[in-house]
C-alpha atoms as a PDB file:
ATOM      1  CA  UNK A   1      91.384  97.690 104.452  1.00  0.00           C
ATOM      2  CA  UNK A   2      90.819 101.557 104.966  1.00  0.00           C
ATOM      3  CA  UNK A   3      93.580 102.917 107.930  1.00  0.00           C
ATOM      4  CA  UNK A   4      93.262 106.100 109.479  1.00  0.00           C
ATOM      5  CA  UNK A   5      96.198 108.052 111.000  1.00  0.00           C
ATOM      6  CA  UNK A   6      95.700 109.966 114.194  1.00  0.00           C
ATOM      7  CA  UNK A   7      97.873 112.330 115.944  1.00  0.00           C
ATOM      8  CA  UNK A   8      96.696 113.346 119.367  1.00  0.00           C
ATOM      9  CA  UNK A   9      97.228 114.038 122.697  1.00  0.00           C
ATOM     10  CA  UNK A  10      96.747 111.646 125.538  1.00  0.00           C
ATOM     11  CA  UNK A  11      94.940 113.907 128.801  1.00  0.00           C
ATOM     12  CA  UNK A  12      94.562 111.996 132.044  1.00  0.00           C
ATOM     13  CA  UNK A  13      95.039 108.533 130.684  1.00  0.00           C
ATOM     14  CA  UNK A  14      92.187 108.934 127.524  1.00  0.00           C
ATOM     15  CA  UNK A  15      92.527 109.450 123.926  1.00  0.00           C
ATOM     16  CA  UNK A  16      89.187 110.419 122.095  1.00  0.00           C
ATOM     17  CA  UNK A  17      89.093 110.049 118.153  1.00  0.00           C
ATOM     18  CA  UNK A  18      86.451 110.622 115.837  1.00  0.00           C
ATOM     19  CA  UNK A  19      86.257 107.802 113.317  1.00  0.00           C
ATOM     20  CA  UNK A  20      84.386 108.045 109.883  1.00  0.00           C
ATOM     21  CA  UNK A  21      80.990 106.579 109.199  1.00  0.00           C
ATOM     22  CA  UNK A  22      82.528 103.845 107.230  1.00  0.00           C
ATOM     23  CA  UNK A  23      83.994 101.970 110.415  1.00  0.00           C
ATOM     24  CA  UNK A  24      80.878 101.985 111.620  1.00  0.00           C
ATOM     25  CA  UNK A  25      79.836  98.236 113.036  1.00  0.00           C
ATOM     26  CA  UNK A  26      83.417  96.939 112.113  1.00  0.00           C
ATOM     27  CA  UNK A  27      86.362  95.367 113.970  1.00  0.00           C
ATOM     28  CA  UNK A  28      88.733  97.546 114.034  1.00  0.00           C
ATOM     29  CA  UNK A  29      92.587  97.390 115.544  1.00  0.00           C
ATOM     30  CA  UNK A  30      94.107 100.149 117.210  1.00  0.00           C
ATOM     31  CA  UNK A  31      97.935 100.924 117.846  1.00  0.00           C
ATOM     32  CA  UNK A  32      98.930 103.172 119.828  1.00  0.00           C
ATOM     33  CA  UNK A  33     102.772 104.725 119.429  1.00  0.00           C
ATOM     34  CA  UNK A  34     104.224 107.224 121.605  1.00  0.00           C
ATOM     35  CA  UNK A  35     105.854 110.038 119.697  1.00  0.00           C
ATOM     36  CA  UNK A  36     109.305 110.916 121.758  1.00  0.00           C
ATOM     37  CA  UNK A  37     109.626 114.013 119.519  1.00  0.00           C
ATOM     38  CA  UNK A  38     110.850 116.401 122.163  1.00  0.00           C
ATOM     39  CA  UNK A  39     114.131 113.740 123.185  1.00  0.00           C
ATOM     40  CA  UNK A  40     114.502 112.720 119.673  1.00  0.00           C
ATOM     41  CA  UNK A  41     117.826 111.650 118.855  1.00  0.00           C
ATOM     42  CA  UNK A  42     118.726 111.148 115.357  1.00  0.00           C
ATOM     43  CA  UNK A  43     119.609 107.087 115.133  1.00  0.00           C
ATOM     44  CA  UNK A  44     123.475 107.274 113.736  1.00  0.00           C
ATOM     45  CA  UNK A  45     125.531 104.113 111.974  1.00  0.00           C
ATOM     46  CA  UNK A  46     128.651 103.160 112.760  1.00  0.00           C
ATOM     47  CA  UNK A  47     130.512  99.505 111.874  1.00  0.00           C
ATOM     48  CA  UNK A  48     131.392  97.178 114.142  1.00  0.00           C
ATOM     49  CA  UNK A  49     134.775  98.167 115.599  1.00  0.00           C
ATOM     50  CA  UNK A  50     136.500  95.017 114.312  1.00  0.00           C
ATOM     51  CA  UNK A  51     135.433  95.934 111.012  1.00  0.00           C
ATOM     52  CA  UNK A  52     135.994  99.741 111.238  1.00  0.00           C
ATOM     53  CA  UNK A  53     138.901 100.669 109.139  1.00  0.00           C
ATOM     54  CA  UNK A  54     139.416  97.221 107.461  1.00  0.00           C
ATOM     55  CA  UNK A  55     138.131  98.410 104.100  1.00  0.00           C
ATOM     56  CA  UNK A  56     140.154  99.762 101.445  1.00  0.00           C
ATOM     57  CA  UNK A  57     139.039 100.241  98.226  1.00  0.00           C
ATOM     58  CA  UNK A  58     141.065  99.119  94.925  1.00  0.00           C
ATOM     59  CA  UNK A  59     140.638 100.656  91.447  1.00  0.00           C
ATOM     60  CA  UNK A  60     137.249 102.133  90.210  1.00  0.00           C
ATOM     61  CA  UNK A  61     134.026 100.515  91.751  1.00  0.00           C
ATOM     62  CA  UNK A  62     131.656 102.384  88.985  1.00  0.00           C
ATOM     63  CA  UNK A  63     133.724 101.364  85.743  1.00  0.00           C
ATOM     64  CA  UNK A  64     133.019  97.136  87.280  1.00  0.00           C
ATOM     65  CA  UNK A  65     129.698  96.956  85.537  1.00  0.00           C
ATOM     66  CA  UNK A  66     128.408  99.235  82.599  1.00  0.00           C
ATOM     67  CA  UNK A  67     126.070 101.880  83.526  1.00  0.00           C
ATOM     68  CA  UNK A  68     122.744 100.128  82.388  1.00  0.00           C
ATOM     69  CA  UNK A  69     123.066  97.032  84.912  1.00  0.00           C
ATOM     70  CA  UNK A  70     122.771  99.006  87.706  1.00  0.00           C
ATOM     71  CA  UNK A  71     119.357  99.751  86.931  1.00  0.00           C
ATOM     72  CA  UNK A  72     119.483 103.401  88.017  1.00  0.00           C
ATOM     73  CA  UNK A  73     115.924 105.722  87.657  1.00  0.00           C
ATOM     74  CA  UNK A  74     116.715 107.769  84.149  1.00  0.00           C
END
């Protein structure tokens, strides 16, 4: 499967994209995404609120397993 990635701008309701040769006489799917760049707010995590808080942490959390199980990138 070949994919190309198009960034464009949409004028009056049409998009035109230049494909490569290759697609030629193909099927071919196309998605189209809106970029909201402008109004893009940054997604932010927060626990539940039942569960906010509730953790407490005992002792050291590194020292419960040596080094090599936890098959960190050297």
């Amino acid at each position: 499967m070949q994919a190309q990635r198009v960034l464009g701008r949409v004028d009056h309701g049409t998009l035109l994209i230049q494909l490569p040769e290759s697609f030629n006489h193909r099927r071919v799917e196309v998605i189209v995404l809106a970029l909201d760049e402008e109004n893009a707010v940054p997604e932010t995590r927060q626990p539940h609120p039942d569960l906010a808080g509730s953790v407490r942490i005992h002792g050291d959390i590194f020292a419960s397993a040596p080094e090599q199980d936890w098959d960190l990138p050297q």
